[in-house]
Protein backbone atom coordinates (compact mmCIF):
# COMPACT_ATOMS: atom_id res chain seq x y z
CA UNK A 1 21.95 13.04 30.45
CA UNK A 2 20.73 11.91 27.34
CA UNK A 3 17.97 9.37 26.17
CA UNK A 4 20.31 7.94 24.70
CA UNK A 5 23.20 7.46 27.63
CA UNK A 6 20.03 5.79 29.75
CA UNK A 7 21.41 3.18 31.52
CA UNK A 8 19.14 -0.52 31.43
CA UNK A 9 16.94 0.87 34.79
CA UNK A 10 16.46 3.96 33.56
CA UNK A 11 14.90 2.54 30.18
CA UNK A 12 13.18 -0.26 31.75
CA UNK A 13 11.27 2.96 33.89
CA UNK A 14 10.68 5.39 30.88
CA UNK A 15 9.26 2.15 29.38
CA UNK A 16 6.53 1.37 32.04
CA UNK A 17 6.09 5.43 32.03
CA UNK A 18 5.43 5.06 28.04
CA UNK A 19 3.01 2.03 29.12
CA UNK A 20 1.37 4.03 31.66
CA UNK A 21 1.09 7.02 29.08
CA UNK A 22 -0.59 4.29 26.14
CA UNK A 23 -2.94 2.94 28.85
CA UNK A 24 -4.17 6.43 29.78
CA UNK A 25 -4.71 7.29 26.02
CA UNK A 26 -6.35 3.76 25.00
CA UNK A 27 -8.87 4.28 28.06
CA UNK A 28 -9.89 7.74 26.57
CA UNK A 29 -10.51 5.97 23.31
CA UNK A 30 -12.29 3.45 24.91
CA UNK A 31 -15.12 5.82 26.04
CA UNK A 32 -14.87 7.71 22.95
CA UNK A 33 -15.19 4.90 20.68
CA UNK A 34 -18.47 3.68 23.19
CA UNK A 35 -20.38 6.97 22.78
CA UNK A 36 -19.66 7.04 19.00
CA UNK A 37 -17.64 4.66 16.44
CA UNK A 38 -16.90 7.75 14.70
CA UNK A 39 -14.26 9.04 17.40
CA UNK A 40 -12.83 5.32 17.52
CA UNK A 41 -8.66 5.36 17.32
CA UNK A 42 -7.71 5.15 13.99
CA UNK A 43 -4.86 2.70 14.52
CA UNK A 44 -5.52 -0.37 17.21
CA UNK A 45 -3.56 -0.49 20.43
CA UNK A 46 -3.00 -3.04 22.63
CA UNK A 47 -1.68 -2.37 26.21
CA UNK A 48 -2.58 -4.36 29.41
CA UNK A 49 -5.27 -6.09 28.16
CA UNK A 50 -7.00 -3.24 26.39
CA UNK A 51 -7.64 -3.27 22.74
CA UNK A 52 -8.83 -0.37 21.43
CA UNK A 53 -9.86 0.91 18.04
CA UNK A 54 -11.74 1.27 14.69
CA UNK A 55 -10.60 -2.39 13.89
CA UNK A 56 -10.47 -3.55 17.51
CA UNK A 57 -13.07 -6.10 17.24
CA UNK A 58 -11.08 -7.58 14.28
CA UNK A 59 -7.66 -7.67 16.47
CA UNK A 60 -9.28 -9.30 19.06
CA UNK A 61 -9.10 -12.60 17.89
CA UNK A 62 -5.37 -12.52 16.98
CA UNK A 63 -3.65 -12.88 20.27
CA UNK A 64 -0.75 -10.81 21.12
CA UNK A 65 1.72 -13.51 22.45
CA UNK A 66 4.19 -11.00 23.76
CA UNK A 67 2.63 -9.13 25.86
CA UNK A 68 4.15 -5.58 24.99
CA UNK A 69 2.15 -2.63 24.25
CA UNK A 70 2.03 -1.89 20.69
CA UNK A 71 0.32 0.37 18.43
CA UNK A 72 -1.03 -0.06 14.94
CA UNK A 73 0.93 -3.78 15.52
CA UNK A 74 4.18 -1.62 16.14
CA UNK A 75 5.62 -2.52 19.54
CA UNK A 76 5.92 0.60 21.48
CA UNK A 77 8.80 1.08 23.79
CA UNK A 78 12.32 2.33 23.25
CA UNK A 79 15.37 -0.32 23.88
């Protein structure tokens, strides 16, 4: 079927797979951005704790009160 005929299990697991997937990614950018600044993400992204990118240190101190993963502030899941 469809992405779109997903019943509510079926997107609850494509959204921890999309989680997993964001985590993955924002760990590569975390040892990019540590060997040079210049390879940092160009959007921030926060997923399980991680927050990654060329204005990371900024987002930092704003605290993410929902706990989703989001990217450049956008949540990032499908509902």
């Amino acid at each position: 079927g469809s992405i779109l005929s997903m019943g509510y299990y079926a997107r609850r697991n494509f959204n921890v797979a999309l989680d997993a997937l964001l985590y993955c990614v924002a760990e590569a950018c975390l040892v990019m951005q540590d060997r040079d600044m210049a390879l940092a993400a160009p959007y921030v992204m926060r997923v399980g704790g991680l927050v990654v990118g060329k204005d990371a240190k900024v987002a930092r101190g704003r605290g993410d009160v929902s706990g989703d993963a989001t990217l450049g502030g956008l949540p990032f899941s499908y509902d």
